[in-house]
PDB file of N, CA and C in Angstrom:
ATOM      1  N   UNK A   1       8.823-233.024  18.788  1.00  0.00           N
ATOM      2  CA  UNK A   1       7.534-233.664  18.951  1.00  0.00           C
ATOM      3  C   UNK A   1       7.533-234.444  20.259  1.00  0.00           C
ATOM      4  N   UNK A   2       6.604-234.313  21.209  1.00  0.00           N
ATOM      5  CA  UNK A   2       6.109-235.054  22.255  1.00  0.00           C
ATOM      6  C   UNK A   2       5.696-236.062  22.007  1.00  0.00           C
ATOM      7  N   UNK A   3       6.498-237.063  22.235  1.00  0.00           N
ATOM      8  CA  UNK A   3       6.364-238.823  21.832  1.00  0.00           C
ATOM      9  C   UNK A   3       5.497-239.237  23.484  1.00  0.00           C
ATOM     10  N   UNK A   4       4.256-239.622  22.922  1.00  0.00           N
ATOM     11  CA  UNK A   4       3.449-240.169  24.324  1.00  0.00           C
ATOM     12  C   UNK A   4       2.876-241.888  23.630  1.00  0.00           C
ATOM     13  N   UNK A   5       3.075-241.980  22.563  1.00  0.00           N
ATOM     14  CA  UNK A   5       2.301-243.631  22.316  1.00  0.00           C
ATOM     15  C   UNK A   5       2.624-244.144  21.047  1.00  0.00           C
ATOM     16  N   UNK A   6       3.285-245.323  21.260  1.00  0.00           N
ATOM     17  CA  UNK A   6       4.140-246.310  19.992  1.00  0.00           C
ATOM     18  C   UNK A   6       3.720-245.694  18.896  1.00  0.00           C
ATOM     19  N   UNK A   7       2.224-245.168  18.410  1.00  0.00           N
ATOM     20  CA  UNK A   7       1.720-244.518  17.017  1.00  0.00           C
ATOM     21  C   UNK A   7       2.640-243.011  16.877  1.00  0.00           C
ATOM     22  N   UNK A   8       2.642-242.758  18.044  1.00  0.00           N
ATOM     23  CA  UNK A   8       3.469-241.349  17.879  1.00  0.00           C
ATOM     24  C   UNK A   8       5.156-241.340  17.176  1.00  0.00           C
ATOM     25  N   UNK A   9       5.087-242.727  17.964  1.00  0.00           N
ATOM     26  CA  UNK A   9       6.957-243.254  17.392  1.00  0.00           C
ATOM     27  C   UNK A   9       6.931-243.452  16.115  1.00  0.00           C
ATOM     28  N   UNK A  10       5.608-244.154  15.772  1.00  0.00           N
ATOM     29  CA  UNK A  10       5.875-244.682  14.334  1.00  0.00           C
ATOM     30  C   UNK A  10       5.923-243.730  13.380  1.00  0.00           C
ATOM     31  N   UNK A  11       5.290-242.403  13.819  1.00  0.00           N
ATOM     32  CA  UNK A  11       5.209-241.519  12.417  1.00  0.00           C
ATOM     33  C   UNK A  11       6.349-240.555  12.666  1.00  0.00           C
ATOM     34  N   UNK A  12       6.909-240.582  13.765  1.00  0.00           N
ATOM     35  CA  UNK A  12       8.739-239.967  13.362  1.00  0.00           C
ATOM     36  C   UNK A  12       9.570-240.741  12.860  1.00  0.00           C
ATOM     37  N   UNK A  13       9.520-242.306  13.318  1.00  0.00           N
ATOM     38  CA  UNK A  13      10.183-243.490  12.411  1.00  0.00           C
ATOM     39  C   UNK A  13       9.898-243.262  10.903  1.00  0.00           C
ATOM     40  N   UNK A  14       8.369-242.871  10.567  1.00  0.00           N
ATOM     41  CA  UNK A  14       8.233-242.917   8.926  1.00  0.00           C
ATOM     42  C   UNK A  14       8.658-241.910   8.288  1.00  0.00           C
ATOM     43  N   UNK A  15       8.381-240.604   9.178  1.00  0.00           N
ATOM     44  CA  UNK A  15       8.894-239.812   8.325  1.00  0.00           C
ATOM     45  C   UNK A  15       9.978-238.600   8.434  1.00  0.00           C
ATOM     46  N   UNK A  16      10.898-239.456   9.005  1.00  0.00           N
ATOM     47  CA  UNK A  16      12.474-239.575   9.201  1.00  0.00           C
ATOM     48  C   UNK A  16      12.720-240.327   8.157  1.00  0.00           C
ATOM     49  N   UNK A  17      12.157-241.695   7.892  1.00  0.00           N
ATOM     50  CA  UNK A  17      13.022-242.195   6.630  1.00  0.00           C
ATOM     51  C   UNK A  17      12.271-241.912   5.633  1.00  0.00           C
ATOM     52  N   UNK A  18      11.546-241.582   5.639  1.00  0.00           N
ATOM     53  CA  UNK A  18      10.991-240.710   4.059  1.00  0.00           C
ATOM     54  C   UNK A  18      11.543-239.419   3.758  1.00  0.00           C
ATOM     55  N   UNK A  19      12.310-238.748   4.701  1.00  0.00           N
ATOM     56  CA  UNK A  19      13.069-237.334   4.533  1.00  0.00           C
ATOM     57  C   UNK A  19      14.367-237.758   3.645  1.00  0.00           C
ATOM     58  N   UNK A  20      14.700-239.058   4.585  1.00  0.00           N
ATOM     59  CA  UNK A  20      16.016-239.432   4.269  1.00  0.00           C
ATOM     60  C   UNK A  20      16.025-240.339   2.978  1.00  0.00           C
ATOM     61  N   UNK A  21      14.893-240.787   2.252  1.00  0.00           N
ATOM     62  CA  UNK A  21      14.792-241.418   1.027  1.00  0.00           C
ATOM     63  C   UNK A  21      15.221-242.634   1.048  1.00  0.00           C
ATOM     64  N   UNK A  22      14.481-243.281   2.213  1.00  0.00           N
ATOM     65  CA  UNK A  22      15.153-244.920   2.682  1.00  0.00           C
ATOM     66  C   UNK A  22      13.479-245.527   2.201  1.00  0.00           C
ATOM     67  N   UNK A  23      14.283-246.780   1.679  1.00  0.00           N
ATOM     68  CA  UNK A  23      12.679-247.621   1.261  1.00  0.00           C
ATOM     69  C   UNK A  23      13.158-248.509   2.698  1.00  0.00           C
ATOM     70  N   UNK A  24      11.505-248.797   3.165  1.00  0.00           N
ATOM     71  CA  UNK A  24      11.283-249.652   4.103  1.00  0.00           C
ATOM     72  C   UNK A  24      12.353-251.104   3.758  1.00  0.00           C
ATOM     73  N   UNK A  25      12.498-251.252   2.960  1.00  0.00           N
ATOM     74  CA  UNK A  25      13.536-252.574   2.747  1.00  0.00           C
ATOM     75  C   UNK A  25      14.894-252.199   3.206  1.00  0.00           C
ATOM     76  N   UNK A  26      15.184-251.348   2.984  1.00  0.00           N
ATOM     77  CA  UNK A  26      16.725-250.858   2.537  1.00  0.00           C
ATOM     78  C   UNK A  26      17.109-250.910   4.279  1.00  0.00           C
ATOM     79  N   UNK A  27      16.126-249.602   5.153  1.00  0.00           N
ATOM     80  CA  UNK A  27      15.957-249.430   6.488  1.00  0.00           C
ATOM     81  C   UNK A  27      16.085-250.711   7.236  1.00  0.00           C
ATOM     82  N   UNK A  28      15.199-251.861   6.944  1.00  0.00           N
ATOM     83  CA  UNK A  28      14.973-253.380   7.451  1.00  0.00           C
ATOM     84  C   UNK A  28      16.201-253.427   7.378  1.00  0.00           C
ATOM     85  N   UNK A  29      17.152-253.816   6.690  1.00  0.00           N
ATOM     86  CA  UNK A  29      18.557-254.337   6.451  1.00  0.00           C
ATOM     87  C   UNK A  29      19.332-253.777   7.436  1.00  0.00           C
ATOM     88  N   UNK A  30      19.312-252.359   7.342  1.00  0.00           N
ATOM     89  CA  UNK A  30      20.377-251.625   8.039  1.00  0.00           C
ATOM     90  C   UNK A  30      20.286-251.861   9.332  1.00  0.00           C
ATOM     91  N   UNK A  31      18.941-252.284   9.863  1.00  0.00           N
ATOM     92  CA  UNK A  31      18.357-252.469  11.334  1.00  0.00           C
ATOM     93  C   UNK A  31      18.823-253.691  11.767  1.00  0.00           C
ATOM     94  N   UNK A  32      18.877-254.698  10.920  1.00  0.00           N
ATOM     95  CA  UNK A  32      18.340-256.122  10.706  1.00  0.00           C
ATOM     96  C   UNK A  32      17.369-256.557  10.934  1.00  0.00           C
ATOM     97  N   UNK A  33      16.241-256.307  10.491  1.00  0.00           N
ATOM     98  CA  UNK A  33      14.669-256.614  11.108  1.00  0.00           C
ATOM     99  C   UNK A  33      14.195-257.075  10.024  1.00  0.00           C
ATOM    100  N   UNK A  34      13.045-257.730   9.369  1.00  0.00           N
ATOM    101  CA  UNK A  34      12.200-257.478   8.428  1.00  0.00           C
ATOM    102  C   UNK A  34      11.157-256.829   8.233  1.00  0.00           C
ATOM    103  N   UNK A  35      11.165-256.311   6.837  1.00  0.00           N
ATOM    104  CA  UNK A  35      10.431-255.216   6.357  1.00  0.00           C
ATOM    105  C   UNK A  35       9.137-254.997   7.185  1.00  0.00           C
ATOM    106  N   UNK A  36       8.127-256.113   7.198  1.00  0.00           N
ATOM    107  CA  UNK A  36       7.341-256.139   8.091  1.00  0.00           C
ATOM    108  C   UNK A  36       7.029-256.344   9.422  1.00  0.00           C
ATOM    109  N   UNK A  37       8.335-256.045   9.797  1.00  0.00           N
ATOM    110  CA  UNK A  37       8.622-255.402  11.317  1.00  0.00           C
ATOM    111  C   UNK A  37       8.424-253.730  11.313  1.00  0.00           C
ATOM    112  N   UNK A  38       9.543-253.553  10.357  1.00  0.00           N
ATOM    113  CA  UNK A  38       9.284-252.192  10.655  1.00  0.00           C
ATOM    114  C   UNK A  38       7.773-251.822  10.124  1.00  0.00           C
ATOM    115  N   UNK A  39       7.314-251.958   9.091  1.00  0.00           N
ATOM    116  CA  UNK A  39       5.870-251.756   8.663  1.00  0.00           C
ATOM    117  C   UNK A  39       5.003-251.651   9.901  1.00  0.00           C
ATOM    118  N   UNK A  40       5.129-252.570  10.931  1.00  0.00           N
ATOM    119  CA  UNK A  40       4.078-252.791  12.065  1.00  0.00           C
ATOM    120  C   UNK A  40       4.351-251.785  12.680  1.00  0.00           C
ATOM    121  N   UNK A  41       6.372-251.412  13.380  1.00  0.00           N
ATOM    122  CA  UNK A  41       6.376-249.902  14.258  1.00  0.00           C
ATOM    123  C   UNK A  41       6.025-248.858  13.375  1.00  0.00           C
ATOM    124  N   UNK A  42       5.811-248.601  12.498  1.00  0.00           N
ATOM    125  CA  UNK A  42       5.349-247.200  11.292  1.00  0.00           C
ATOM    126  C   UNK A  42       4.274-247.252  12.025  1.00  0.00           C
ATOM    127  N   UNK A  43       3.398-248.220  12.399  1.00  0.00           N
ATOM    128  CA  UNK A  43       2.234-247.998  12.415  1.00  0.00           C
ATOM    129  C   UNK A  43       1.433-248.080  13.651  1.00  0.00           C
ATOM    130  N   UNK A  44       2.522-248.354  14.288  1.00  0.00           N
ATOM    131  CA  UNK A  44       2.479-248.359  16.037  1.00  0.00           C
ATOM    132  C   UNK A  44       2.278-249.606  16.266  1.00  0.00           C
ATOM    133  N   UNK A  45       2.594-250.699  16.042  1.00  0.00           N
ATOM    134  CA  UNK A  45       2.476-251.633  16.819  1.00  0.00           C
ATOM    135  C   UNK A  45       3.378-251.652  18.144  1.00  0.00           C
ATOM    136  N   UNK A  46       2.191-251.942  18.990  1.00  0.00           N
ATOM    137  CA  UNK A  46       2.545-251.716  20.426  1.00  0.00           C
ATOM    138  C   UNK A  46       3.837-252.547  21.313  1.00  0.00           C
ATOM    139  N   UNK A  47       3.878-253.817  20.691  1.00  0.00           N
ATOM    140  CA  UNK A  47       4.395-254.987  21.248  1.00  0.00           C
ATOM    141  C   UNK A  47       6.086-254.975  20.557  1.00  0.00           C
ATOM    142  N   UNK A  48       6.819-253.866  20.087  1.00  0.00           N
ATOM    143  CA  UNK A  48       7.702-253.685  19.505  1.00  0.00           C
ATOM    144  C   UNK A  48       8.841-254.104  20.125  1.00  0.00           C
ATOM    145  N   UNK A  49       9.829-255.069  19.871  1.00  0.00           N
ATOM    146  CA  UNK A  49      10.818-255.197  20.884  1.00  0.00           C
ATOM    147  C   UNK A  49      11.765-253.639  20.834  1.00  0.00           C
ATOM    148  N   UNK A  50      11.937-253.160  22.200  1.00  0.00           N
ATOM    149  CA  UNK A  50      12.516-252.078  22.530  1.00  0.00           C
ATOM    150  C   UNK A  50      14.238-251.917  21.823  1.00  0.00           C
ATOM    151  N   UNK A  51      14.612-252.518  22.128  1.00  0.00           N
ATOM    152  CA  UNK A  51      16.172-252.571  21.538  1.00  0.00           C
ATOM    153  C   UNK A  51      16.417-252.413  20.318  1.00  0.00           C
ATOM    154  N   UNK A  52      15.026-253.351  19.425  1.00  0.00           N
ATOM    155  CA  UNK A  52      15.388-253.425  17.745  1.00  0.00           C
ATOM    156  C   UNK A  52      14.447-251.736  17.662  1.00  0.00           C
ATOM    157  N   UNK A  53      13.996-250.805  18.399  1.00  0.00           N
ATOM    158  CA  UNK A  53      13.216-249.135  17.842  1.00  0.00           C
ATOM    159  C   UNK A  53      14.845-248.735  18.178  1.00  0.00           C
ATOM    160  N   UNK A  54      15.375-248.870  19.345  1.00  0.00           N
ATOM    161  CA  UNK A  54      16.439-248.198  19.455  1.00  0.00           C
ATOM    162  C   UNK A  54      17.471-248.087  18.389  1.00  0.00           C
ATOM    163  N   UNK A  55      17.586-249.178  17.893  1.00  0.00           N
ATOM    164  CA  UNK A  55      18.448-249.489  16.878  1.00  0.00           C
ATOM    165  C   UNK A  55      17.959-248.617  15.394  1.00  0.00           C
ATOM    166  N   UNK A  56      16.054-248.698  15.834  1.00  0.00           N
ATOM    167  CA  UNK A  56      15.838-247.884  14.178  1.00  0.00           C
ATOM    168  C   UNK A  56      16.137-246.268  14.406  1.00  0.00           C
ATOM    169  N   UNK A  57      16.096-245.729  15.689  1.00  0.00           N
ATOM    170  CA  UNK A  57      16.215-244.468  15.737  1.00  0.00           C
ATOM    171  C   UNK A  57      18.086-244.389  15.429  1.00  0.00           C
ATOM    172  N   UNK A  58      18.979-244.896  16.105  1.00  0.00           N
ATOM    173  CA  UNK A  58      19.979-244.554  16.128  1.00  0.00           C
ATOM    174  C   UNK A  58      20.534-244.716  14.221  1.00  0.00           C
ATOM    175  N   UNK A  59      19.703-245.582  13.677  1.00  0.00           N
ATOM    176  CA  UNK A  59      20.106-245.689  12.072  1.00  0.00           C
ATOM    177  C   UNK A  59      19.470-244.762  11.596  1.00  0.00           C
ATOM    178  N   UNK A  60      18.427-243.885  12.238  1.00  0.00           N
ATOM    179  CA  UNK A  60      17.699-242.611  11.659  1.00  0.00           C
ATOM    180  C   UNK A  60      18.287-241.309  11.924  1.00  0.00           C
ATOM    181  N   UNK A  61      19.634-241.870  12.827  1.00  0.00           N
ATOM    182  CA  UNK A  61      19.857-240.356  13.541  1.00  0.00           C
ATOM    183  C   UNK A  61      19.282-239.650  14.341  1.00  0.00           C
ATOM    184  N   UNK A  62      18.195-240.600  15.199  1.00  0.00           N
ATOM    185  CA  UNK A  62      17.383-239.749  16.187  1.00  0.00           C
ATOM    186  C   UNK A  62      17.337-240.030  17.579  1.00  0.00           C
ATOM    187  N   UNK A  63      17.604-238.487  17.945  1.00  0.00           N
ATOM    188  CA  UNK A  63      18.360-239.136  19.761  1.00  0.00           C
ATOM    189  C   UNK A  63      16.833-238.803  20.286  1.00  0.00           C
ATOM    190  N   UNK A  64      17.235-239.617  21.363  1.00  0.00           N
ATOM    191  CA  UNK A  64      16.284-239.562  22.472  1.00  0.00           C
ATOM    192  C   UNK A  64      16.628-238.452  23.922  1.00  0.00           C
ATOM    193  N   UNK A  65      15.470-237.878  24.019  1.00  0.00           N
ATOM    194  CA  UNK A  65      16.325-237.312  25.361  1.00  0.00           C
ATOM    195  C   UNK A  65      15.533-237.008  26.488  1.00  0.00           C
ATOM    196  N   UNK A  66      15.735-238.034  27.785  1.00  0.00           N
ATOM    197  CA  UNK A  66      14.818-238.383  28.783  1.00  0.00           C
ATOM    198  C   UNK A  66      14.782-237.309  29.557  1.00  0.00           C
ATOM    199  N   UNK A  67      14.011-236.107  29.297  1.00  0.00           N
ATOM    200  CA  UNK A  67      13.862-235.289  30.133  1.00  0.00           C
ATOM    201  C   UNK A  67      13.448-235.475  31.576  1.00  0.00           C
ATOM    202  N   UNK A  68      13.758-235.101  32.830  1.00  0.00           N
ATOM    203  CA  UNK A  68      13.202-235.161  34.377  1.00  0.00           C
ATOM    204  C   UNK A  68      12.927-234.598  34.864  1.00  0.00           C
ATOM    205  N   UNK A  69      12.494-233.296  33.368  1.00  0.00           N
ATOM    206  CA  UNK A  69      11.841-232.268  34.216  1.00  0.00           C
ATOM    207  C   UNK A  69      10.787-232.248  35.020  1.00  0.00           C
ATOM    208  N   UNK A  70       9.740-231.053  35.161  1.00  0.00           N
ATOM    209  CA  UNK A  70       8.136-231.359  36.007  1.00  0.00           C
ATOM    210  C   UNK A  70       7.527-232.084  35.377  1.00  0.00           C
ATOM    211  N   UNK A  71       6.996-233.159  35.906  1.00  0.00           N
ATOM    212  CA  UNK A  71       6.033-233.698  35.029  1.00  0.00           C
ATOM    213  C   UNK A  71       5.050-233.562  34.550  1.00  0.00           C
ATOM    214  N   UNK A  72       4.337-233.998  33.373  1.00  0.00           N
ATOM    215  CA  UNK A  72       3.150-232.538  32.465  1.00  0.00           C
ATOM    216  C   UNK A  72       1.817-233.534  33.032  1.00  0.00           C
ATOM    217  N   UNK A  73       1.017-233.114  33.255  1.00  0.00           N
ATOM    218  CA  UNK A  73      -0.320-233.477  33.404  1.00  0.00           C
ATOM    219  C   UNK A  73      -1.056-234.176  31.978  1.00  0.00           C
ATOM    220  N   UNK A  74      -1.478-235.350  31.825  1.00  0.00           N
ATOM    221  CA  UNK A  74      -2.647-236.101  30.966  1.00  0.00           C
ATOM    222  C   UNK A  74      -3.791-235.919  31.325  1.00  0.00           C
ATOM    223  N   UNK A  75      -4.522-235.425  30.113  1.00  0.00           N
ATOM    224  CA  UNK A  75      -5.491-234.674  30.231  1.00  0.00           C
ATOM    225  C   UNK A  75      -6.279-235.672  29.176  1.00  0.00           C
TER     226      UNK A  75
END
């Protein structure tokens, strides 16, 4: 999936841990965040500190990978 805007993050964040059968609490812990932290990135909140998504992807198992290829046109 082409991740272009925090809402886009949030619904591989959600449903990555809904594959994986993590309750939003359980996830909070493992992150160290509270629940309604992550609740806000599920849902794209924009203002997300960067380090604590990094931390939720790497507890989700999900790499990132900064492609440099051509760059695609926004349309």
């Amino acid at each position: 999936m082409l991740i272009r805007t925090s809402a886009d993050l949030g619904v591989v964040i959600r449903d990555r841990r809904k594959r994986l059968k993590l309750e939003q609490s359980t996830l909070a812990k493992r992150i160290g965040v509270s629940r309604q932290w992550l609740i806000d990135v599920e849902h794209g909140h924009p203002r997300a500190e960067l380090a604590l998504v990094l931390r939720a992807l790497d507890a989700l198992g999900i790499h990132l990978d900064a492609n440099t290829g051509t760059p695609t046109s926004r349309a």
